[in-house]
Protein backbone atom coordinates (compact mmCIF):
# COMPACT_ATOMS: atom_id res chain seq x y z
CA UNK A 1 64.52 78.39 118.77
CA UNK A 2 67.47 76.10 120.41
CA UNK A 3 71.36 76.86 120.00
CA UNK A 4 74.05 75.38 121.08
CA UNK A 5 76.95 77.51 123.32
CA UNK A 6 80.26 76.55 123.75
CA UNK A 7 82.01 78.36 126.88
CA UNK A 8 85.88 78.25 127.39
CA UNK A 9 88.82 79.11 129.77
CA UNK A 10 87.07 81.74 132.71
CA UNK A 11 83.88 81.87 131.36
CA UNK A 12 83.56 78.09 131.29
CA UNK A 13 84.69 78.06 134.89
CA UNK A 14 82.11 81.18 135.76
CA UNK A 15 78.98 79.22 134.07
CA UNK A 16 80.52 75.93 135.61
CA UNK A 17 79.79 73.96 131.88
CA UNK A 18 81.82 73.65 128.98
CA UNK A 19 78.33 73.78 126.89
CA UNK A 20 74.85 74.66 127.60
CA UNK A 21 71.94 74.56 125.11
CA UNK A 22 69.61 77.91 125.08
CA UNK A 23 66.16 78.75 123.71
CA UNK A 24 65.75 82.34 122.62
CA UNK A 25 63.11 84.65 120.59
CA UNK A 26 63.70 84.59 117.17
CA UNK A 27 66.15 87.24 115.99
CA UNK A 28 68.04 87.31 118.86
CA UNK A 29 71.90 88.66 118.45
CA UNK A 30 74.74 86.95 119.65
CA UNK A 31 75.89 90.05 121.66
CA UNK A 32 71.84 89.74 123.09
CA UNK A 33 72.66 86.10 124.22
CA UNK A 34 76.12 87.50 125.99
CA UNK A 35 74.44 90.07 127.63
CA UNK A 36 71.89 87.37 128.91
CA UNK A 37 74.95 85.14 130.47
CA UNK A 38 76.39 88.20 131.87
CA UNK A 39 73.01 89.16 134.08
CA UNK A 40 72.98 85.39 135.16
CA UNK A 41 76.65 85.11 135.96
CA UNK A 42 78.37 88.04 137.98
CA UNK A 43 81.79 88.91 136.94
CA UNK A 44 82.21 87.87 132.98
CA UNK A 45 84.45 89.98 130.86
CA UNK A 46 82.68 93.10 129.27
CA UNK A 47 81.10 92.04 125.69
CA UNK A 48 83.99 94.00 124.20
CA UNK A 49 86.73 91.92 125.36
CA UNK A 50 85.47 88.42 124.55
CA UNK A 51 85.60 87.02 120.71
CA UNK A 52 82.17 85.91 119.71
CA UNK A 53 81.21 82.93 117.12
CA UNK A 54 78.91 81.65 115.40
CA UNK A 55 78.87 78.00 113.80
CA UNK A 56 82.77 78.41 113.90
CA UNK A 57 83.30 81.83 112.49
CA UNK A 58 83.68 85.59 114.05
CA UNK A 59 80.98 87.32 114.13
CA UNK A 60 80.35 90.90 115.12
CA UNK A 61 77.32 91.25 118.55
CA UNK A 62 74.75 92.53 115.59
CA UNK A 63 75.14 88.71 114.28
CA UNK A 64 71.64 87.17 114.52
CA UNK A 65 71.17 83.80 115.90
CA UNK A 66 69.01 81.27 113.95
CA UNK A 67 67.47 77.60 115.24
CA UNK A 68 70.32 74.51 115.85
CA UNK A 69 73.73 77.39 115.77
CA UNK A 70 76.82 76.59 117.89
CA UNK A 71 77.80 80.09 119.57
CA UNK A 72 81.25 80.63 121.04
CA UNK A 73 82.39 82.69 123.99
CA UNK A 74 86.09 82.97 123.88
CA UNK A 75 87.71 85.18 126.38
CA UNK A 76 90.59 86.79 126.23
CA UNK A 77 93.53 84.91 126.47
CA UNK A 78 96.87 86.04 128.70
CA UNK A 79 100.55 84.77 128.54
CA UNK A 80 103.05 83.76 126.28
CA UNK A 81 106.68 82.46 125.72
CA UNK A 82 109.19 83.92 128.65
């Protein structure tokens, strides 16, 4: 199966793409595609400190992934109003 991922802020910048298109097993997890990215990529944020998605909505790392999803890796975001 194909899915879509959609990378942002430092994890964009990491990966060097704002989207890349995967092929996984079937009943892969979301938090098993992360860990993927984070073997290929050295330094990403821990699983527990990005904000994972699936076809727009949060989903826990337990979320399996089915054919044609759009996944989101969302890092944690710093700053604010001074």
């Amino acid at each position: 199966m194909e899915v879509r991922v959609k990378l942002f802020a430092g994890i964009r910048e990491a990966v060097g793409a704002s989207e890349v298109r995967r092929s996984c097993r079937e009943g892969t997890t979301v938090g098993e595609l992360w860990q993927q990215f984070q073997r290929e990529v050295p330094g990403l944020p821990p699983q527990g400190r990005i904000a994972l998605a699936v076809n727009r909505e949060y989903v826990t790392p337990d979320t399996e992934l089915h054919d044609g999803d759009e996944v989101a890796f969302i890092p944690p975001v710093s700053g604010g109003s001074g």
